[in-house]
PDB file of N, CA and C in Angstrom:
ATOM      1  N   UNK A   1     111.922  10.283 -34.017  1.00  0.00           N
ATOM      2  CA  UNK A   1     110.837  10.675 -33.145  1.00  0.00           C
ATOM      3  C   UNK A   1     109.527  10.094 -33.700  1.00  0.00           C
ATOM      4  N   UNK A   2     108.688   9.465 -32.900  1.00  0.00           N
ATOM      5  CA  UNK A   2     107.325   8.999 -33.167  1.00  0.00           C
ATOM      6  C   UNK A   2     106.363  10.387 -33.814  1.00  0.00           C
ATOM      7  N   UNK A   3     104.992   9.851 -34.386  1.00  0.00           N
ATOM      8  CA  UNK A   3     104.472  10.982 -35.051  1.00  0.00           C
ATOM      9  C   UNK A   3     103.325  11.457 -33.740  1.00  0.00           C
ATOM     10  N   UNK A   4     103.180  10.648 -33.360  1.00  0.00           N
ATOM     11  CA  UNK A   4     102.540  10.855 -31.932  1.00  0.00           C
ATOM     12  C   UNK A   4     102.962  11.840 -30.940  1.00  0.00           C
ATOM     13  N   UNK A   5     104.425  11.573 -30.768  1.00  0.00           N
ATOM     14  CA  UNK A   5     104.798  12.095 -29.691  1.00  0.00           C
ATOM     15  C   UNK A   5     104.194  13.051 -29.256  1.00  0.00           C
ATOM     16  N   UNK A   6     103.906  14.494 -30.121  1.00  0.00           N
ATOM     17  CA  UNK A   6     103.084  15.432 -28.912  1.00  0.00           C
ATOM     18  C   UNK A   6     101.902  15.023 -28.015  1.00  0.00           C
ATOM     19  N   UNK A   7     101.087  14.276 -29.048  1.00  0.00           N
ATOM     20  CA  UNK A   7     100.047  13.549 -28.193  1.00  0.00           C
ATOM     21  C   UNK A   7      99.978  12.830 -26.686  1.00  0.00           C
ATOM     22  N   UNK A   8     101.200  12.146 -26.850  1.00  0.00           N
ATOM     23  CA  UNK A   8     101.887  11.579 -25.478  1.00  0.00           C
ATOM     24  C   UNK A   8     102.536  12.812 -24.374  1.00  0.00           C
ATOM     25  N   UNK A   9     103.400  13.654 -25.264  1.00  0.00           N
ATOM     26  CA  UNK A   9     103.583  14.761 -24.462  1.00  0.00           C
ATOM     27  C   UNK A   9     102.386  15.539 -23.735  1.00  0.00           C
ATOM     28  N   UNK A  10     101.747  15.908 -24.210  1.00  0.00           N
ATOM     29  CA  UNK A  10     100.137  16.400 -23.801  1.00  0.00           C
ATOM     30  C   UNK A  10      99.684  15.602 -22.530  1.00  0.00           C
ATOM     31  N   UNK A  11      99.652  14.693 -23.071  1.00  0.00           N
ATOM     32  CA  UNK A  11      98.670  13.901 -21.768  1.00  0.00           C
ATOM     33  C   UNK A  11      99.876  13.729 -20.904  1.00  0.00           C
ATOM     34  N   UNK A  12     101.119  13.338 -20.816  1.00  0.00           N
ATOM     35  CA  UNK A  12     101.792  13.519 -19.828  1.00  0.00           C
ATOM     36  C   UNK A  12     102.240  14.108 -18.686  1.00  0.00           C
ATOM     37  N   UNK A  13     102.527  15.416 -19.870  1.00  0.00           N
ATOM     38  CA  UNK A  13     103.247  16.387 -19.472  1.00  0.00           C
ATOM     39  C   UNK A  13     101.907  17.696 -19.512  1.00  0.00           C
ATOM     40  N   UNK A  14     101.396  17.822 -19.281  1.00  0.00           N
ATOM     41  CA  UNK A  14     100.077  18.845 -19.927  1.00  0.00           C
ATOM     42  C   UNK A  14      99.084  18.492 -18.676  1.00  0.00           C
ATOM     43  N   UNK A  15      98.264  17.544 -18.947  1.00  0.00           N
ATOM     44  CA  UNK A  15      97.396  16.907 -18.273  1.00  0.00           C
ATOM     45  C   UNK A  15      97.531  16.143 -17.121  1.00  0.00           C
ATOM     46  N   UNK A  16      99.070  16.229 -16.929  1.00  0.00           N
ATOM     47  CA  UNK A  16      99.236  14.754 -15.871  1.00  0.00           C
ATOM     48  C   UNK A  16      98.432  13.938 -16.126  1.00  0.00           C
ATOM     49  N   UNK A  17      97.969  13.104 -16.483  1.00  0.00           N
ATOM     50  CA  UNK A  17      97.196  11.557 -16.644  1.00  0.00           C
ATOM     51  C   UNK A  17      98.706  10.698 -16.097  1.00  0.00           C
ATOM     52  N   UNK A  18      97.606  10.042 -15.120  1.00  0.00           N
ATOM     53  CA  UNK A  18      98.783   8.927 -14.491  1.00  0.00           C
ATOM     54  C   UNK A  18      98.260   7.582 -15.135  1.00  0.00           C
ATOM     55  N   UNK A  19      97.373   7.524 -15.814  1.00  0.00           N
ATOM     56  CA  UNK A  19      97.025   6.176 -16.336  1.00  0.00           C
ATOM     57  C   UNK A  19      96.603   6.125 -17.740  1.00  0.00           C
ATOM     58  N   UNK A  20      98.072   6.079 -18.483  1.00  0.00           N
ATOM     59  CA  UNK A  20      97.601   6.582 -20.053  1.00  0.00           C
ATOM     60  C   UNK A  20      98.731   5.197 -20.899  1.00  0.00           C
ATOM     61  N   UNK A  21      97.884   5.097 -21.773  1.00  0.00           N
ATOM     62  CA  UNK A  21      98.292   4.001 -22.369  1.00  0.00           C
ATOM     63  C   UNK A  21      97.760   4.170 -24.174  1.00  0.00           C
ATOM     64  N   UNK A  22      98.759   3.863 -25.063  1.00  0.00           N
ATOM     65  CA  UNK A  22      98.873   4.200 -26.663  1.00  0.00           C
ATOM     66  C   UNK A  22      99.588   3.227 -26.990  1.00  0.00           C
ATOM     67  N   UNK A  23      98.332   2.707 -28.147  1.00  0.00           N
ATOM     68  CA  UNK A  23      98.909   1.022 -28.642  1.00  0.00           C
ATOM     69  C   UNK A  23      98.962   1.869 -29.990  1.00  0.00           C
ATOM     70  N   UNK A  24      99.553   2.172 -31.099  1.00  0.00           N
ATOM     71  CA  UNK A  24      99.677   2.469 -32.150  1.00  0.00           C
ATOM     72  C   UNK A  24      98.676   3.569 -31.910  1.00  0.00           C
ATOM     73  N   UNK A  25      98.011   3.652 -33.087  1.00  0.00           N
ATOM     74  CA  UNK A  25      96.789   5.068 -32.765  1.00  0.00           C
ATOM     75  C   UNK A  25      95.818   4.936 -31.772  1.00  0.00           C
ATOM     76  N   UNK A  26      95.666   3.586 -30.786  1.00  0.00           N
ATOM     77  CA  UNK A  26      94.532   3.955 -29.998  1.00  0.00           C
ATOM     78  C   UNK A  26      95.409   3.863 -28.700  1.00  0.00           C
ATOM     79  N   UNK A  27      94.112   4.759 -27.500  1.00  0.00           N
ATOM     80  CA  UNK A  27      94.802   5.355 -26.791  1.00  0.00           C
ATOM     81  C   UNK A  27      93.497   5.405 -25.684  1.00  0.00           C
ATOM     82  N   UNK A  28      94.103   5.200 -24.247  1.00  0.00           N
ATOM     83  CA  UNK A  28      93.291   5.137 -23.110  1.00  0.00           C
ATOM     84  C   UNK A  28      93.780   6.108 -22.049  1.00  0.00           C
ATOM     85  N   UNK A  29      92.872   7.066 -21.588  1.00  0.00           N
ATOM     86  CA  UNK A  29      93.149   8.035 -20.574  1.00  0.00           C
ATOM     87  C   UNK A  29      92.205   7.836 -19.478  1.00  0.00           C
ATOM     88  N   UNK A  30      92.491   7.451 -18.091  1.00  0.00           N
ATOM     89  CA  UNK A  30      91.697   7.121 -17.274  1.00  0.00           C
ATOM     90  C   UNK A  30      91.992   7.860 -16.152  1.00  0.00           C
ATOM     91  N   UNK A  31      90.717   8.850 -15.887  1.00  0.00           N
ATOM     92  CA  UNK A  31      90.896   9.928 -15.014  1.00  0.00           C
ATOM     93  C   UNK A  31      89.410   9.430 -14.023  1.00  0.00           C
ATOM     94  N   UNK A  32      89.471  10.307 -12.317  1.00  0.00           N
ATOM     95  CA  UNK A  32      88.036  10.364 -12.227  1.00  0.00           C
ATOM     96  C   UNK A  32      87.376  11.117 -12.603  1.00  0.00           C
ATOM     97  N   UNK A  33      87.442  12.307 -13.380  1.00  0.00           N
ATOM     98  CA  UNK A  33      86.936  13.439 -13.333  1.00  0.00           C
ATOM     99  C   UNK A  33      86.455  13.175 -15.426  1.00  0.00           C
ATOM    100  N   UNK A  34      84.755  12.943 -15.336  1.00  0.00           N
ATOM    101  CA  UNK A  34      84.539  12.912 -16.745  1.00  0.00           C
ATOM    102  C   UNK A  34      84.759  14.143 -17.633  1.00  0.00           C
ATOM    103  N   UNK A  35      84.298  15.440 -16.586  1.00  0.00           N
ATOM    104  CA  UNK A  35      84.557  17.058 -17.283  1.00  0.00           C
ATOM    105  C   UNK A  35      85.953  16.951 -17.724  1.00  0.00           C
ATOM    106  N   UNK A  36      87.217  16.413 -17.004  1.00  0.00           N
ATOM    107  CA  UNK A  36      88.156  16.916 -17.103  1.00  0.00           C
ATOM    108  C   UNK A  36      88.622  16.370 -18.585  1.00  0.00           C
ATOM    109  N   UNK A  37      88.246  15.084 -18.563  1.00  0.00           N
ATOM    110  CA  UNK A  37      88.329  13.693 -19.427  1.00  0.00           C
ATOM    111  C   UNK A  37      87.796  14.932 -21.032  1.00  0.00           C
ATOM    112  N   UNK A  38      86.785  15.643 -21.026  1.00  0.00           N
ATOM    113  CA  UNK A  38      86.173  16.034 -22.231  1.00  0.00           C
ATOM    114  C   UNK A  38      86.999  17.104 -22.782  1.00  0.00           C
ATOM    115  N   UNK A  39      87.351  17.567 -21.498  1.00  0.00           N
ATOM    116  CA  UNK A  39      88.079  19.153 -22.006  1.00  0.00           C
ATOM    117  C   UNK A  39      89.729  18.370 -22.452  1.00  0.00           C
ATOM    118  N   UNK A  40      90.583  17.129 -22.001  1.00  0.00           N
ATOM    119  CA  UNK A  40      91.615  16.677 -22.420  1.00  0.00           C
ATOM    120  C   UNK A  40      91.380  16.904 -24.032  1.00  0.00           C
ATOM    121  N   UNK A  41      90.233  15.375 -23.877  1.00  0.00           N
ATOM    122  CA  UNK A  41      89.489  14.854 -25.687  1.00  0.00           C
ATOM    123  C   UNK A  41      89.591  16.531 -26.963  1.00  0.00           C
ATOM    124  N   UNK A  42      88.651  17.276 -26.115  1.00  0.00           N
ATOM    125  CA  UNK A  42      88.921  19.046 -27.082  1.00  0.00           C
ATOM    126  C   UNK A  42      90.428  19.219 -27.380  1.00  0.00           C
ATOM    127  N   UNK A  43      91.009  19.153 -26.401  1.00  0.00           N
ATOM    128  CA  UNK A  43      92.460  19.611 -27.059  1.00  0.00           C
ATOM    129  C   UNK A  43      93.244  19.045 -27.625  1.00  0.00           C
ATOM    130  N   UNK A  44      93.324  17.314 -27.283  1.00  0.00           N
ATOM    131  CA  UNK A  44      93.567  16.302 -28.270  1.00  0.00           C
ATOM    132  C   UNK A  44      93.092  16.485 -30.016  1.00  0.00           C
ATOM    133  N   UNK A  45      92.142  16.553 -29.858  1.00  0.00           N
ATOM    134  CA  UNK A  45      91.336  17.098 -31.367  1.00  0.00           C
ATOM    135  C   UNK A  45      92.172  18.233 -31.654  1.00  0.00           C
ATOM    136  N   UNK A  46      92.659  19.354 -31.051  1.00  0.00           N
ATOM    137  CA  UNK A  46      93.203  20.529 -31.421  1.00  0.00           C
ATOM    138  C   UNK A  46      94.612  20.018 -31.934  1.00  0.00           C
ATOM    139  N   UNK A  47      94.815  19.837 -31.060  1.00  0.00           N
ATOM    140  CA  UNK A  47      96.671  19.286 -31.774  1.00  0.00           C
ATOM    141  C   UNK A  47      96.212  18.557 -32.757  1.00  0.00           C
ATOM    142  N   UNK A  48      95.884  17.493 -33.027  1.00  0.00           N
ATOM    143  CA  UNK A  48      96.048  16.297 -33.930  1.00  0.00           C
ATOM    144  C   UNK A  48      95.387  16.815 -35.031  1.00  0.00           C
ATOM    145  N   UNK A  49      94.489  17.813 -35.263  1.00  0.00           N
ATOM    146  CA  UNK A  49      93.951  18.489 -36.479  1.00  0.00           C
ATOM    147  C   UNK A  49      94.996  19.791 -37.073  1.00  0.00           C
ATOM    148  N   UNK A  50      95.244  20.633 -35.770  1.00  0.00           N
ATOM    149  CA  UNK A  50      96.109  21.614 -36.313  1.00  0.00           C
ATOM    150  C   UNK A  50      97.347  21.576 -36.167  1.00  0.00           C
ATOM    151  N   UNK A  51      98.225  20.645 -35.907  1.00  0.00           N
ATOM    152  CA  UNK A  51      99.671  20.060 -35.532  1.00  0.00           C
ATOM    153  C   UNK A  51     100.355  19.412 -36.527  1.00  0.00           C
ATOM    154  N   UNK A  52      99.352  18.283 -36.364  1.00  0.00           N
ATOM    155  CA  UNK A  52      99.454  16.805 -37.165  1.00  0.00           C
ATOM    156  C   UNK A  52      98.391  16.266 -38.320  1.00  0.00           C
ATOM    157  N   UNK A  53      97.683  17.198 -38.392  1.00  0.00           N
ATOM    158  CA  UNK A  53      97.007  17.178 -39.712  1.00  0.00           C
ATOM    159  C   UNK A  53      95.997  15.458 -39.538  1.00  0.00           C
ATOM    160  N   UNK A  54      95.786  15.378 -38.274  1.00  0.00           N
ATOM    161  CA  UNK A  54      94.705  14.182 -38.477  1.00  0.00           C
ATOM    162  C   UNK A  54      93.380  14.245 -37.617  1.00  0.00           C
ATOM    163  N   UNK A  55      92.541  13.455 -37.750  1.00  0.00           N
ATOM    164  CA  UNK A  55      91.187  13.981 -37.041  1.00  0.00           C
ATOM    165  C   UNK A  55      90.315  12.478 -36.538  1.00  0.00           C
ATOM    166  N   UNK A  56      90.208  12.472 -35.233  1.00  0.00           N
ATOM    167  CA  UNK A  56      90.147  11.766 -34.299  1.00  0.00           C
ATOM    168  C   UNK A  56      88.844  11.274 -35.285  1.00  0.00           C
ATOM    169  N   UNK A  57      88.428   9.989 -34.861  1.00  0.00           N
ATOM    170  CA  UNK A  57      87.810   9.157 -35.571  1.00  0.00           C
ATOM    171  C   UNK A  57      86.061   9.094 -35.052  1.00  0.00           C
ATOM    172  N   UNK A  58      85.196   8.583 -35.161  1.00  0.00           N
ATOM    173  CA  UNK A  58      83.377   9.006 -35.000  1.00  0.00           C
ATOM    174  C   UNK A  58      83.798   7.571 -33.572  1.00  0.00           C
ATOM    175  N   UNK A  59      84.468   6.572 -33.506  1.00  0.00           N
ATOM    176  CA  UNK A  59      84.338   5.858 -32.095  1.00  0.00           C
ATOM    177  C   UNK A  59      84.765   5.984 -31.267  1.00  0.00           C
ATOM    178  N   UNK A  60      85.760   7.470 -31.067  1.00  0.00           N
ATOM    179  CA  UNK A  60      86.158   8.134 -29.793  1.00  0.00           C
ATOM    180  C   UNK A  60      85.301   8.482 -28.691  1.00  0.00           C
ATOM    181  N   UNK A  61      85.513   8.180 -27.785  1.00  0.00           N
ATOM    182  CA  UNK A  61      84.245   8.549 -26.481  1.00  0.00           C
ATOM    183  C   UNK A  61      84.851   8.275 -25.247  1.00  0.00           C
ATOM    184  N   UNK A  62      84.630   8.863 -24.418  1.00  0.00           N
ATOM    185  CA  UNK A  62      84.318   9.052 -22.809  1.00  0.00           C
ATOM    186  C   UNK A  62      82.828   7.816 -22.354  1.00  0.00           C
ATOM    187  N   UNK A  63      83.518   7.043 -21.334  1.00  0.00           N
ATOM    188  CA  UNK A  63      82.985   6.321 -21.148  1.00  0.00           C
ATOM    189  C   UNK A  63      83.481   5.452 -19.698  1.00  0.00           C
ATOM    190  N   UNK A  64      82.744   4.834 -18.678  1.00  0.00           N
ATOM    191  CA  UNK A  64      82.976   4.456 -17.793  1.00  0.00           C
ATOM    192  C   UNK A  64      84.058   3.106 -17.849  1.00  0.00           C
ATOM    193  N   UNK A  65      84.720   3.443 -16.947  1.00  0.00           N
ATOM    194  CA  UNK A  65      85.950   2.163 -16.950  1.00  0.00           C
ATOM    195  C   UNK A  65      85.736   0.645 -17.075  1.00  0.00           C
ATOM    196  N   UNK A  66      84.177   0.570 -15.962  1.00  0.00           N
ATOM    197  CA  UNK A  66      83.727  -0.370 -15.802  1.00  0.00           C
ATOM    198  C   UNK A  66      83.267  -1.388 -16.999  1.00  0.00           C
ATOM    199  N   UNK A  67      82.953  -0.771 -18.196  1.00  0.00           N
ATOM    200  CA  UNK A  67      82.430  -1.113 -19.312  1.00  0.00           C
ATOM    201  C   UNK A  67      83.434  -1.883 -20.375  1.00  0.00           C
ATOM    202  N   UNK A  68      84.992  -1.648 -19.769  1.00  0.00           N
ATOM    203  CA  UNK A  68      85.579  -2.997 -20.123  1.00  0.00           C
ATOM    204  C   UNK A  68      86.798  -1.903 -21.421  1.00  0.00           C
ATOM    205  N   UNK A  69      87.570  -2.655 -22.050  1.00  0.00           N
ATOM    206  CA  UNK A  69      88.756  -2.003 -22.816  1.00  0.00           C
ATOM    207  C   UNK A  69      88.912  -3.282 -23.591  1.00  0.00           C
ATOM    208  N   UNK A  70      88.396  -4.262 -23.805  1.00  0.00           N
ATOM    209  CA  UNK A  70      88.389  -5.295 -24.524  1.00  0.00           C
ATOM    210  C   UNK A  70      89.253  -5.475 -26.121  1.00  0.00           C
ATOM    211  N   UNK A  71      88.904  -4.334 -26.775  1.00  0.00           N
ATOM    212  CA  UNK A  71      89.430  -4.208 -28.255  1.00  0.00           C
ATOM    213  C   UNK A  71      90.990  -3.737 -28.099  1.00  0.00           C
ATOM    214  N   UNK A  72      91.342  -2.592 -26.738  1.00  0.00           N
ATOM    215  CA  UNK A  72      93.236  -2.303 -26.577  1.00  0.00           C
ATOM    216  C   UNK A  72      93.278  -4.053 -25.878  1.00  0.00           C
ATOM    217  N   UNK A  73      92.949  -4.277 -24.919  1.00  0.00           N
ATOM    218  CA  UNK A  73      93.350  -5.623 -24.527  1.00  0.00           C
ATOM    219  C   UNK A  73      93.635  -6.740 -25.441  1.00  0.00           C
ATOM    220  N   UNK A  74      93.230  -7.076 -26.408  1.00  0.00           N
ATOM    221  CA  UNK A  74      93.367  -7.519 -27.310  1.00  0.00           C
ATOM    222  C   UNK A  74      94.187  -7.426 -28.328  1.00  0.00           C
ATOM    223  N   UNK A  75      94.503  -6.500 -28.800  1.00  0.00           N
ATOM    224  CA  UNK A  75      95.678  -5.860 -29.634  1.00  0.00           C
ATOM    225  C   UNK A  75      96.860  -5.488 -28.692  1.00  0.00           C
ATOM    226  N   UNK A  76      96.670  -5.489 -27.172  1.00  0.00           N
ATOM    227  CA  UNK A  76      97.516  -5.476 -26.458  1.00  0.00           C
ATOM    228  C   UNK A  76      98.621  -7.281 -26.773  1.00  0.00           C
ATOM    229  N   UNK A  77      97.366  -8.004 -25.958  1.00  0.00           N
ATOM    230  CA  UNK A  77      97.827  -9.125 -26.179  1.00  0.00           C
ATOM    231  C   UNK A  77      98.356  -9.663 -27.512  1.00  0.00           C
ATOM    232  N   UNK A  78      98.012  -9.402 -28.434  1.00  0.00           N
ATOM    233  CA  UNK A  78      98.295  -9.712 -30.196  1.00  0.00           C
ATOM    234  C   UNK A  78      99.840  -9.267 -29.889  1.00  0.00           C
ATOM    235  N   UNK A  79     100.229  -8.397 -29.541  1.00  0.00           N
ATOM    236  CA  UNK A  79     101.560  -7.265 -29.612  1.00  0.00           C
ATOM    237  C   UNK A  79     102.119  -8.092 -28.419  1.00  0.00           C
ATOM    238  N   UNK A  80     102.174  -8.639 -27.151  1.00  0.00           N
ATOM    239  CA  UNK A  80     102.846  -9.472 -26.308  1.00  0.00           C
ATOM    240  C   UNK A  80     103.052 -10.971 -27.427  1.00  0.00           C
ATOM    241  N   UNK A  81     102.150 -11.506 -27.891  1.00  0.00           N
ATOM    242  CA  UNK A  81     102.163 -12.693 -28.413  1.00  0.00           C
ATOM    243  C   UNK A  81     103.430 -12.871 -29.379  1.00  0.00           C
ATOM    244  N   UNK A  82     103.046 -11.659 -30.607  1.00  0.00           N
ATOM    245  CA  UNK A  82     104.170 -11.605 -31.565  1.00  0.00           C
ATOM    246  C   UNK A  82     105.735 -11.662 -31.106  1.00  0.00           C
ATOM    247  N   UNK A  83     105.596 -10.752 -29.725  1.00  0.00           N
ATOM    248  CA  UNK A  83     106.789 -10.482 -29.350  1.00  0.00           C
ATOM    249  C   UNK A  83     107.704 -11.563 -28.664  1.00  0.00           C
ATOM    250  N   UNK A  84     106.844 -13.014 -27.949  1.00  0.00           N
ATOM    251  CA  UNK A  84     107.263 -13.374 -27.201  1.00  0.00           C
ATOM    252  C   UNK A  84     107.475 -14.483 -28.692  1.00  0.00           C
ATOM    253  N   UNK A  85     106.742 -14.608 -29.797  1.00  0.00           N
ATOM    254  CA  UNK A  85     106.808 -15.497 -30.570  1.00  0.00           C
ATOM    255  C   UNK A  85     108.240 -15.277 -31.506  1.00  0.00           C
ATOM    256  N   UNK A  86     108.693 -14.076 -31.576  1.00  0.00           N
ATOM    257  CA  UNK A  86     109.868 -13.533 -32.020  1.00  0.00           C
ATOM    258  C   UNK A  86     110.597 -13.801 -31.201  1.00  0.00           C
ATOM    259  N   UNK A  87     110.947 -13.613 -29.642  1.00  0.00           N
ATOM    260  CA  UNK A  87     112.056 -14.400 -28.990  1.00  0.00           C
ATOM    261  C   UNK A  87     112.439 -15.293 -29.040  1.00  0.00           C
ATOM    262  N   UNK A  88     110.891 -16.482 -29.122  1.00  0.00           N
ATOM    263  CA  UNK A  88     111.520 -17.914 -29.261  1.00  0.00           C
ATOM    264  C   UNK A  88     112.331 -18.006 -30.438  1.00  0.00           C
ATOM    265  N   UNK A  89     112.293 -17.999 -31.828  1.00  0.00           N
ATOM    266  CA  UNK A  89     112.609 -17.513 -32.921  1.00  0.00           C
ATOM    267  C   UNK A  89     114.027 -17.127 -32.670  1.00  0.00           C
ATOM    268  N   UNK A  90     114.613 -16.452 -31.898  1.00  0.00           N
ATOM    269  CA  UNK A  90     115.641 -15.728 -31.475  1.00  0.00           C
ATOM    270  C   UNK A  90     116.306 -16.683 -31.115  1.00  0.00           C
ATOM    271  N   UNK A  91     115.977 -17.693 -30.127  1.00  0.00           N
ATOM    272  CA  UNK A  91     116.633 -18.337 -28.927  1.00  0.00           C
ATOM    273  C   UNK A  91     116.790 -19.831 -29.604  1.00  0.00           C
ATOM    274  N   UNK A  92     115.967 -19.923 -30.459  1.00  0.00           N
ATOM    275  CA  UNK A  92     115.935 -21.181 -31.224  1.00  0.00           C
ATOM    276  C   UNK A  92     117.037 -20.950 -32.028  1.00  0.00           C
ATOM    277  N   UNK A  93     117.069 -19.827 -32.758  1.00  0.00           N
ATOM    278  CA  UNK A  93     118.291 -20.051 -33.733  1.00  0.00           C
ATOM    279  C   UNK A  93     119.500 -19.485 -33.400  1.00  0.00           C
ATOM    280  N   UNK A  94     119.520 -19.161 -32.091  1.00  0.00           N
ATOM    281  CA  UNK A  94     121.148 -18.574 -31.290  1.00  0.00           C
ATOM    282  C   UNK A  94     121.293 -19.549 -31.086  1.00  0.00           C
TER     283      UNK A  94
END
């Protein structure tokens, strides 16, 4: 089992978030509702401090969509790259 998992459970299963996405520790929840978005963030902090013994970091924030996801996109892509660079790797030496 991942160390995450409740975290994912939460926003899943808890929150319904239909647009949630977790690249290793970072993590995107995209709701319309910013209140709802803050009161998620509070309870996120609750589990991950009193659960899992960790504590969300000072560049966590609520913030408009429009303003871009640049740094997961990126480490998104890094994580497609490796992966597709490991197939070839695969296919080359099958």
């Amino acid at each position: 089992m991942y160390y995450l998992d409740p975290v994912d459970r939460l926003v899943k299963e808890k929150f319904r978030i239909e647009h949630y996405t977790r690249y290793m520790d970072d993590m995107v929840l995209i709701h319309e509702d910013k209140e709802y978005l803050q009161n998620c963030l509070k309870q996120i902090r609750e589990l991950c401090k009193n659960e899992l013994k960790l504590e969300l970091n000072e560049k966590t924030q609520i913030f408009p969509i429009r303003r871009g996801l640049s740094r997961l996109a990126f480490l998104l892509d890094r994580q497609r790259q490796g992966n597709q660079k490991a197939q070839n790797r695969k296919t080359k030496s099958g």
